[in-house]
Protein backbone atom coordinates (compact mmCIF):
# COMPACT_ATOMS: atom_id res chain seq x y z
CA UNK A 1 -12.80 -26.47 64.10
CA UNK A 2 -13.59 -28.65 67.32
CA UNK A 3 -14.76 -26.37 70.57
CA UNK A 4 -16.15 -23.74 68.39
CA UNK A 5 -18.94 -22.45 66.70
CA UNK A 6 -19.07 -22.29 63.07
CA UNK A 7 -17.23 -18.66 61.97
CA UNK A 8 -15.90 -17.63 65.54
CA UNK A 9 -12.58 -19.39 65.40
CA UNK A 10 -10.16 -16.98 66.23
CA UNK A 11 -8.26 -15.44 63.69
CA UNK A 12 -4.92 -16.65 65.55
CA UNK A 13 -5.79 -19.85 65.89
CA UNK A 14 -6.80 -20.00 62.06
CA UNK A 15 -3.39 -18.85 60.74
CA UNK A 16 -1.64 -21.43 63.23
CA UNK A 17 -3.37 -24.44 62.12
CA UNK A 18 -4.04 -23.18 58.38
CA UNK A 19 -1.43 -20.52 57.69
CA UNK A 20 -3.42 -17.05 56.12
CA UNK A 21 -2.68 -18.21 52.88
CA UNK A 22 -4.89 -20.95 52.57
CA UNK A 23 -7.92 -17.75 52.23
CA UNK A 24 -5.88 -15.97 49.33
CA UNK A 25 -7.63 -18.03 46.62
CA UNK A 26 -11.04 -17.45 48.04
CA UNK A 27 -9.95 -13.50 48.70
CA UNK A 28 -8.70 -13.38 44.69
CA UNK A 29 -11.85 -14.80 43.07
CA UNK A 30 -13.83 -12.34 44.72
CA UNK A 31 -11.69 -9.44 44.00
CA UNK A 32 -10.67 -10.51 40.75
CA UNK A 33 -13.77 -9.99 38.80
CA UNK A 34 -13.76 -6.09 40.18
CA UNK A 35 -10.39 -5.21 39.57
CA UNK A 36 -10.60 -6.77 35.45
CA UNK A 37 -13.15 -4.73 34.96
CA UNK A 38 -11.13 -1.38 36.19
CA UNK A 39 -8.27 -2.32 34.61
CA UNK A 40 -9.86 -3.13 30.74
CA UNK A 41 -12.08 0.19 31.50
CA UNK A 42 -8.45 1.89 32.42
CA UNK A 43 -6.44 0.46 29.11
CA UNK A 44 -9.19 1.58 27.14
CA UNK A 45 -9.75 -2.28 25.49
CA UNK A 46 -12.63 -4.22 23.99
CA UNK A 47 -12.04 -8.09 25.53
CA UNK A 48 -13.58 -10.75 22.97
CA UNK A 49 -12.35 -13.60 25.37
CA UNK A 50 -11.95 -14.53 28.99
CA UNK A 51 -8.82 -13.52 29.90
CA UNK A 52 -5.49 -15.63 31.42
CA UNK A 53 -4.75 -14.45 34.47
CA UNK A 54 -1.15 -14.68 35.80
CA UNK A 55 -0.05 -14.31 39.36
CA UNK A 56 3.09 -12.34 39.29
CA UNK A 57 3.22 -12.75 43.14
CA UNK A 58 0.98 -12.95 46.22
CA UNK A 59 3.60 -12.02 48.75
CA UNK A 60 2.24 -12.05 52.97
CA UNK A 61 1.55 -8.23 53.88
CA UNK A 62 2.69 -6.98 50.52
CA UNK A 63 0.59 -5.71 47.42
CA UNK A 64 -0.28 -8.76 45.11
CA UNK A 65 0.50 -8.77 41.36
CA UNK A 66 -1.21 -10.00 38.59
CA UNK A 67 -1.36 -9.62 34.56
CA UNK A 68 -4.03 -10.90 32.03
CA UNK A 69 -3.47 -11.52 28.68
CA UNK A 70 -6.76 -11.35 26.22
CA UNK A 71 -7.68 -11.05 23.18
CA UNK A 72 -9.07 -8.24 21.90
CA UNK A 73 -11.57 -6.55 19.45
CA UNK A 74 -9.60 -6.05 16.47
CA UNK A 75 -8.73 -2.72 14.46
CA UNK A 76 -10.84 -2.61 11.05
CA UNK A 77 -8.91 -0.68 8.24
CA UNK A 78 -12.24 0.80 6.03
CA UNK A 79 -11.85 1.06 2.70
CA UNK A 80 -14.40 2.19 0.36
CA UNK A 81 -17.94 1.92 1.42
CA UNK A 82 -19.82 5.31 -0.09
CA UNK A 83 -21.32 5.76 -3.35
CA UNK A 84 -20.59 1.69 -4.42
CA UNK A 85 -21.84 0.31 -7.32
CA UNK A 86 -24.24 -2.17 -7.11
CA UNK A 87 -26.72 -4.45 -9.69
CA UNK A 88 -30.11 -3.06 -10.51
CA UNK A 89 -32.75 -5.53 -9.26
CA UNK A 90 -35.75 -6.42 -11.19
CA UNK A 91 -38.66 -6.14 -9.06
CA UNK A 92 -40.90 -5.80 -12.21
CA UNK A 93 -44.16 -8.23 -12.11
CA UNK A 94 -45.20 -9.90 -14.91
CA UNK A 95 -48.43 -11.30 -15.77
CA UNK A 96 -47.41 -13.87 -16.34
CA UNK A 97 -45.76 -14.93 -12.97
CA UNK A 98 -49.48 -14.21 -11.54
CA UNK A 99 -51.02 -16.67 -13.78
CA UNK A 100 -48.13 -19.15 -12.80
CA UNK A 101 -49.34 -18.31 -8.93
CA UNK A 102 -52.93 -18.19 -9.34
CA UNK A 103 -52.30 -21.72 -11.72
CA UNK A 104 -50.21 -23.63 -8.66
CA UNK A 105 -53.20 -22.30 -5.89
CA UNK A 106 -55.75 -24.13 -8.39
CA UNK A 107 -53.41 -26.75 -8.35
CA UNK A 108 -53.12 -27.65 -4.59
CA UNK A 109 -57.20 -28.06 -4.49
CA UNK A 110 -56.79 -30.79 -7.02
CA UNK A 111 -58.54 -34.29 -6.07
CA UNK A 112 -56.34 -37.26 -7.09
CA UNK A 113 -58.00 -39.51 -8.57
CA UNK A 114 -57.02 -43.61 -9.97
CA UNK A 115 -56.20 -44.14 -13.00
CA UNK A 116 -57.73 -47.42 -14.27
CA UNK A 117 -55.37 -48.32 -17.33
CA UNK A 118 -53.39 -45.84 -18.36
CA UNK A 119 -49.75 -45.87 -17.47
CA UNK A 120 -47.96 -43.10 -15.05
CA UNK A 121 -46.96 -40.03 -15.73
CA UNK A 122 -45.28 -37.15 -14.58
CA UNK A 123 -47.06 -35.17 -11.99
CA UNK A 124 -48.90 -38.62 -11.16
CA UNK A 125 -48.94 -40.16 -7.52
CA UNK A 126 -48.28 -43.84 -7.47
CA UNK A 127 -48.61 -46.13 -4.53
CA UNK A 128 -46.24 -48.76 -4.19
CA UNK A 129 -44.01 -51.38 -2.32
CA UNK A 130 -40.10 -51.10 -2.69
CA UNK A 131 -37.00 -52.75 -1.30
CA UNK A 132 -33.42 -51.91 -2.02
CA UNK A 133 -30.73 -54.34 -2.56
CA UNK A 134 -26.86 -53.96 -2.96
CA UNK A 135 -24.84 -56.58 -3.78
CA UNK A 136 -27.81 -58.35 -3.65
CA UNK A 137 -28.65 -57.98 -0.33
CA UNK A 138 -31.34 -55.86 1.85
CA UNK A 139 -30.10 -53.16 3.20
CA UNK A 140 -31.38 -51.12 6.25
CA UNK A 141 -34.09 -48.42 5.65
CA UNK A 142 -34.41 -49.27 1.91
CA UNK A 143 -38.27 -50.81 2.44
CA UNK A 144 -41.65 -49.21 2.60
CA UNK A 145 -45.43 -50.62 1.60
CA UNK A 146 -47.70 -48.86 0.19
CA UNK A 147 -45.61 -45.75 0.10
CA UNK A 148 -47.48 -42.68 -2.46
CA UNK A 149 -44.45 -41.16 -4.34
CA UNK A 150 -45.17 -38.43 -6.62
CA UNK A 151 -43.46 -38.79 -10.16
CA UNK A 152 -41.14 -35.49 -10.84
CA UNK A 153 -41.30 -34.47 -7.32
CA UNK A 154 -37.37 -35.46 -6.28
CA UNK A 155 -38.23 -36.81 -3.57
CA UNK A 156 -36.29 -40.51 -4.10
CA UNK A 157 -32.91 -40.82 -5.38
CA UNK A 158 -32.39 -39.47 -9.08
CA UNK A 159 -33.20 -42.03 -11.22
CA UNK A 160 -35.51 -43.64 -9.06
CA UNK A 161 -39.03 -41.66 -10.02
CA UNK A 162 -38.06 -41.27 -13.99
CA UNK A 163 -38.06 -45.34 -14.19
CA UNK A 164 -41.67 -45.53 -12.63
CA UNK A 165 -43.02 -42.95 -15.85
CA UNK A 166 -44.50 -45.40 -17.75
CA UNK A 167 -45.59 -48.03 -15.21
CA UNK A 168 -49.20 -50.01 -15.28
CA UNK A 169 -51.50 -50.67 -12.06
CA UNK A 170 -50.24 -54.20 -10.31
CA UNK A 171 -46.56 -53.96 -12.25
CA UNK A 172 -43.22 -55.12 -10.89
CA UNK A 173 -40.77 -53.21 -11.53
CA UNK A 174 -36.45 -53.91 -11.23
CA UNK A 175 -35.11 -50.06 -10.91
CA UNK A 176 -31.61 -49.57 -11.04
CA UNK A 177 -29.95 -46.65 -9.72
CA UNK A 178 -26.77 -45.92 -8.15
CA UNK A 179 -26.85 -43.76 -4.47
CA UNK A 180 -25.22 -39.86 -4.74
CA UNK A 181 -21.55 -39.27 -3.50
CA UNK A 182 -22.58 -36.98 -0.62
CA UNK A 183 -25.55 -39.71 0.37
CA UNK A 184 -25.69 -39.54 4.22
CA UNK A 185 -25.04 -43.51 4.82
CA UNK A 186 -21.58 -43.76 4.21
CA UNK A 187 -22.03 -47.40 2.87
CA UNK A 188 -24.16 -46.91 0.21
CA UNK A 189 -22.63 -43.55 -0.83
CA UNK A 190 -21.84 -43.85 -4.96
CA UNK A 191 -22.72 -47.23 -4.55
CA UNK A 192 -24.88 -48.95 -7.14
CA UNK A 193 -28.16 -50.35 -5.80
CA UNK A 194 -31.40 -52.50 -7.11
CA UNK A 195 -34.63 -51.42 -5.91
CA UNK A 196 -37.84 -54.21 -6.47
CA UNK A 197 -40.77 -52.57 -7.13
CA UNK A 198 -44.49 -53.55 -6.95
CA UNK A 199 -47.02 -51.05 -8.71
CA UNK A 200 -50.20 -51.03 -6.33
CA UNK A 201 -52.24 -47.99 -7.78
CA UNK A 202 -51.49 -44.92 -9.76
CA UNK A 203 -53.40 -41.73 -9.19
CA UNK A 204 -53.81 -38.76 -11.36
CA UNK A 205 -54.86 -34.89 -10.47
CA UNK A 206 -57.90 -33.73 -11.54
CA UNK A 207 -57.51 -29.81 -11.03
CA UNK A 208 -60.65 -28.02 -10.97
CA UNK A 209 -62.26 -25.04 -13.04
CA UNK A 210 -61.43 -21.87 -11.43
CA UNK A 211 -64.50 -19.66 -10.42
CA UNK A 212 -65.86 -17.59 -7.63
CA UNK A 213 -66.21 -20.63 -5.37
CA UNK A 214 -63.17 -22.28 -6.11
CA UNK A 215 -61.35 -19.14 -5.22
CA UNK A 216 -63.33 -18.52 -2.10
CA UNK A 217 -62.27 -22.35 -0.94
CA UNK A 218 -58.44 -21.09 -1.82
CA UNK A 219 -58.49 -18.21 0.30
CA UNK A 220 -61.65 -17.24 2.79
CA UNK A 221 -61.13 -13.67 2.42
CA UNK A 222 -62.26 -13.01 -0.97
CA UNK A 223 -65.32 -13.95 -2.75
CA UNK A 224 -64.74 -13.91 -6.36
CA UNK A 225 -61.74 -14.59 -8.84
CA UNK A 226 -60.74 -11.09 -9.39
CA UNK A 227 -60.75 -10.28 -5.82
CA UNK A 228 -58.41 -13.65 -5.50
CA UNK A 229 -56.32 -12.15 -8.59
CA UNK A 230 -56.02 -8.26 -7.33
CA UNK A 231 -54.64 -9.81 -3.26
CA UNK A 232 -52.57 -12.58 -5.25
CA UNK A 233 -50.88 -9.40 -7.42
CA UNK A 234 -50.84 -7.47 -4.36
CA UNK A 235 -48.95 -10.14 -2.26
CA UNK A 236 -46.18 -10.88 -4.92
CA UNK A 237 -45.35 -7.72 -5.65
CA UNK A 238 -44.39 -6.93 -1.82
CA UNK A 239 -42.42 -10.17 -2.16
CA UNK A 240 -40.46 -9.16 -5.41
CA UNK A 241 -39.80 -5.81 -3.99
CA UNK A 242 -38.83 -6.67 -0.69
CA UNK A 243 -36.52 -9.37 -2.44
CA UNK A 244 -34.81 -7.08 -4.67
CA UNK A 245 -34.19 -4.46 -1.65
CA UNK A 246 -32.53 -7.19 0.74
CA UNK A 247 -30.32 -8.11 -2.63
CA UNK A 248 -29.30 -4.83 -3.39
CA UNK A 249 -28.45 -4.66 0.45
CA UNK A 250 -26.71 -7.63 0.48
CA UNK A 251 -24.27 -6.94 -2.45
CA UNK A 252 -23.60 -2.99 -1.16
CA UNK A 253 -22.45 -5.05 2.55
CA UNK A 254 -20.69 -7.70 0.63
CA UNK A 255 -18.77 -4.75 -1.17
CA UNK A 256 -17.94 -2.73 1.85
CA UNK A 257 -16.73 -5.80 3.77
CA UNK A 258 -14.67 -6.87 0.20
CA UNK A 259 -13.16 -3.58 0.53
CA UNK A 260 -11.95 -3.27 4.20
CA UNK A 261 -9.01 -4.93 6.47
CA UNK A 262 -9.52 -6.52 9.34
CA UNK A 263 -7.22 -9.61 11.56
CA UNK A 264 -10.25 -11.60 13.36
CA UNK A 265 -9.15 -13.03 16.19
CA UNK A 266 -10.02 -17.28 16.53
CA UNK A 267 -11.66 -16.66 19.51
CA UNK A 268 -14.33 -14.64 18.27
CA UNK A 269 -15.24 -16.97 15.26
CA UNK A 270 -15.40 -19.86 17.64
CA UNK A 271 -17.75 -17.88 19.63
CA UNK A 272 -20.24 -16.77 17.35
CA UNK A 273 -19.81 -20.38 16.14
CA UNK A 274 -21.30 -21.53 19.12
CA UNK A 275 -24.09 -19.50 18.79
CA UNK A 276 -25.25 -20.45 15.39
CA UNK A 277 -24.89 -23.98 17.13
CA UNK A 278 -27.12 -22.77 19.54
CA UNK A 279 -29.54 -22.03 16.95
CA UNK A 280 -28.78 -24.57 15.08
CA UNK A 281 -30.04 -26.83 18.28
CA UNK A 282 -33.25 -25.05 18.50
CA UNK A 283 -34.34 -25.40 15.27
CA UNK A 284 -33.92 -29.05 15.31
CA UNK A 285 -36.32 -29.57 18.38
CA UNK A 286 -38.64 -27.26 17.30
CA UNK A 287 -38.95 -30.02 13.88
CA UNK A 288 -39.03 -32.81 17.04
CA UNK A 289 -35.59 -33.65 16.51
CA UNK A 290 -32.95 -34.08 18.72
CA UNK A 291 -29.29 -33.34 17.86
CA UNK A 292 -27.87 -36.84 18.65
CA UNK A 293 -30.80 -37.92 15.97
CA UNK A 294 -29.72 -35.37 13.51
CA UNK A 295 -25.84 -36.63 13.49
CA UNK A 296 -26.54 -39.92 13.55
CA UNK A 297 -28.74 -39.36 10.56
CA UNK A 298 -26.42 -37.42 8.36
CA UNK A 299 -23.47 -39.58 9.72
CA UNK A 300 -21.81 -36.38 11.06
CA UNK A 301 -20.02 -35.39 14.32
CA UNK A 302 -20.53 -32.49 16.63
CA UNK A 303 -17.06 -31.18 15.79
CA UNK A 304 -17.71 -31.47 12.38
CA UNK A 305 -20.65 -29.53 11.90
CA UNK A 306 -19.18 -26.68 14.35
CA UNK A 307 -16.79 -26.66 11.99
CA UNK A 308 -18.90 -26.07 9.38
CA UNK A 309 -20.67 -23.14 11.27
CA UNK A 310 -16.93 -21.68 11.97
CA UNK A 311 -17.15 -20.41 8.15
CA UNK A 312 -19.97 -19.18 8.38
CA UNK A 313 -19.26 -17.32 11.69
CA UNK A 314 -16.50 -16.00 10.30
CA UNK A 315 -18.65 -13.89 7.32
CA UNK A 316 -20.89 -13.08 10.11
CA UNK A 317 -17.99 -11.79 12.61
CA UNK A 318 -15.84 -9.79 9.56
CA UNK A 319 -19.31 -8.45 8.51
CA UNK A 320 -20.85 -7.24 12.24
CA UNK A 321 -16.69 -5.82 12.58
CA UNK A 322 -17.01 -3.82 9.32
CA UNK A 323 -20.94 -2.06 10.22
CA UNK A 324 -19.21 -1.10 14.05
CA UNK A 325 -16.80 0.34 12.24
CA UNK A 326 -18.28 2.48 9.74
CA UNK A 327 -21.31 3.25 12.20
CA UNK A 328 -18.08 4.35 14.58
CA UNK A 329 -16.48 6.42 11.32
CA UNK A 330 -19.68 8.04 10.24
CA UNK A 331 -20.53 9.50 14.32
CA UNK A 332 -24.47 7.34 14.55
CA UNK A 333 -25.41 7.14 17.73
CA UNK A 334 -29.28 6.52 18.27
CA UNK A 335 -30.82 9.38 19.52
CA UNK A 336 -33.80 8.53 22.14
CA UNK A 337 -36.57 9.17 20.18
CA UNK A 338 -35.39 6.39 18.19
CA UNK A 339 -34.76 4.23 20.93
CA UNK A 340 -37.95 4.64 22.07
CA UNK A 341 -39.80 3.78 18.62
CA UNK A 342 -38.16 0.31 18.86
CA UNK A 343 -38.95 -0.25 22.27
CA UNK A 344 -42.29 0.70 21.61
CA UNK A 345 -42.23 -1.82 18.66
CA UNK A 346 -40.97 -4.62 20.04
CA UNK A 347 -43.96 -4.17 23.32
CA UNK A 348 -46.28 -4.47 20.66
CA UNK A 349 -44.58 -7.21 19.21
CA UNK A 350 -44.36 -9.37 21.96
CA UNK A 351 -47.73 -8.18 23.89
CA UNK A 352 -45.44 -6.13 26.73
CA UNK A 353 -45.80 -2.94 28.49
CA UNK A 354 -42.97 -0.76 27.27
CA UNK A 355 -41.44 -0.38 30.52
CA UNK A 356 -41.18 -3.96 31.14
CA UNK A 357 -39.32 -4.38 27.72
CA UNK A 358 -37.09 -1.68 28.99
CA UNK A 359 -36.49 -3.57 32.54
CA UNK A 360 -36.03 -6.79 30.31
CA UNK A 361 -33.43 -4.88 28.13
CA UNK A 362 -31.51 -3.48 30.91
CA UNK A 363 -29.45 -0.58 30.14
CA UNK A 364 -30.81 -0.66 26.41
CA UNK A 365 -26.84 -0.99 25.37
CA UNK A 366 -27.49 -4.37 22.95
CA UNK A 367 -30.69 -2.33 21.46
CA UNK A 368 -28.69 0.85 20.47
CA UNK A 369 -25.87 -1.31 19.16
CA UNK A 370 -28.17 -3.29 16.78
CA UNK A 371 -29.84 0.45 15.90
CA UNK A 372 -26.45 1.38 15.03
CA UNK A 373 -25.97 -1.32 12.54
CA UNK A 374 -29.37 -0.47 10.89
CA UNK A 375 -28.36 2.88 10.61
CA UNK A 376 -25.09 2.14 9.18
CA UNK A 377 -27.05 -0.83 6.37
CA UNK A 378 -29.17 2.60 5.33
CA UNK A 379 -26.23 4.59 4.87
CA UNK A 380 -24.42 1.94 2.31
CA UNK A 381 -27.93 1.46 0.90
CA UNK A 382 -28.84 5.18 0.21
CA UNK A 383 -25.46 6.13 -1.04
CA UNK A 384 -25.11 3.08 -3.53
CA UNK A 385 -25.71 3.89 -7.15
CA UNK A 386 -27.39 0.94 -9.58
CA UNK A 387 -25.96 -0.07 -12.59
């Protein structure tokens, strides 16, 4: 105010010109956060959303009022969950699957090499010029020169590669296909379209003999075929086991959830929604891509694909609900010891002292939650019988 210094007006003077209620705003936003927090920890709640706060009344020398409505973590009704039936995986390796392995690594170290006059094939690469018409007319993005396709490979429009089998060296080609329902540009989706093709060159793979050298080029660590063979074996057979374990632990979870009761609130399915978005974002600039790129390549909306995530998010959120639940039913609770092993795993992990991940973590309350979970998986795992 004019004549004085910046905080020394009078507190008289204040209320005259400004009246003391013109500070109860700025005096509720910094009490409010303090007095939420009591009053959840007080009705013994578990807020999944910010709150709306009502002001009952903010009366001049009188104790103010206020209620909050939010939504909150939801009961879950358990039903079975012990002792459930699941599938037996296979996790079995066959010879056979080896050679198929061992076969496709020979395979990748095959030179391509032209074919002079015999026609194209399946498996062959052909380089070639294309341009797509509908309703006789070019449309945008259907051109490329010189473009190496490989036959079989699925990588055009179906239709498209099995029309080239047969082709010559310097052929011209009319293909006629007609573009997929769910095709990302909406105006050529189930739309019939003529493609002119020009033959350039057609390559073929010449796979080499596999021997000690061949295998050492395929992976630097060994130095002859058996030794290739024996870490080859070695390597799938983690795979297949580790792939039937996560399926037997994903139908015993899928059965438990089936088999329990639970209201999920909106809010927290539009939250977790948001965070598969989130991931969603980052996966698409780690491939260089931006998101506005992405939608205006598939021809989709923001909204749309967060609604799209909502379905999944709701799985996730029913899912996370039911493993609190029975980790809350069956009395786990971390002890420190185990606490401590994952701290010390994820220091090593990440290249950390483990008292730094601990400072990171705070008060450790995320990292025995997601323990908790674990626990709970084992316990559906270890007491399901295969069938």
């Amino acid at each position: 105010m004019p004549g004085f210094r910046k905080g020394k007006v009078p507190r008289q003077i204040f209320n005259q010109r400004f009246g003391e209620e013109a500070l109860y705003q700025d005096a509720l936003d910094i009490l409010l956060p303090e007095v939420y927090t009591q009053a959840v920890e007080e009705a013994g709640i578990d807020p999944v959303d910010t709150p709306q706060v009502n002001i009952d009344s903010m009366e001049k020398g009188e104790n103010w009022k206020l209620s909050a409505e939010v939504t909150v973590k939801p009961e879950v009704k358990l039903g079975d969950y012990k002792g459930l039936e699941v599938a037996k995986q296979d996790s079995e390796l066959t010879d056979a699957e080896v050679d198929e392995e061992i076969k496709s690594l020979t395979e990748r170290q095959a030179d391509l090499v032209v074919k002079e006059e015999e026609p194209a094939a399946n498996g062959d690469t052909v380089v070639i010029d294309f341009e797509g018409f509908k309703d006789n007319e070019p449309f945008e993005g259907g051109q490329a020169d010189n473009y190496s396709l490989e036959l079989g490979s699925g990588q055009f429009i179906p239709g498209f590669e099995e029309q080239l089998v047969g082709a010559k060296a310097g052929e011209e080609k009319e293909i006629n296909i007609t573009f997929p329902e769910e095709y990302h540009a909406a105006d050529l989706a189930g739309q019939p379209a003529v493609f002119k093709v020009k033959v350039h060159e057609i390559k073929t793979k010449e796979v080499p003999e596999l021997d000690d050298e061949l295998a050492k080029d395929i992976d630097s660590e060994v130095e002859t075929v058996a030794e290739l063979k024996e870490k080859v074996t070695k390597r799938l057979k983690e795979a297949k086991e580790d792939s039937a374990s996560q399926a037997k632990q994903d139908e015993v979870i899928e059965k438990a959830v089936e088999n329990a009761e639970v209201e999920i609130p909106h809010a927290m399915i539009h939250h977790e929604a948001d965070h598969l978005m989130g991931h969603f974002t980052q996966d698409l600039q780690a491939q260089g891509l931006t998101p506005e790129l992405y939608y205006q390549f598939t021809g989709q909306t923001e909204e749309q694909m967060h609604d799209q995530m909502e379905k999944d998010a709701e799985k996730r959120v029913k899912m996370n609900l039911v493993l609190e639940a029975i980790a809350e039913a069956e009395n786990i609770e971390p002890d420190e010891a185990a606490v401590d092993e994952e701290v010390s795993a994820l220091a090593e992990k990440y290249g950390m002292e483990k008292d730094a991940v601990r400072q990171a973590l705070g008060d450790l309350s995320e990292l025995k939650s997601d323990l908790k979970i674990r626990k709970a998986i084992d316990l559906l795992v270890d007491s399901a019988v295969e069938k």
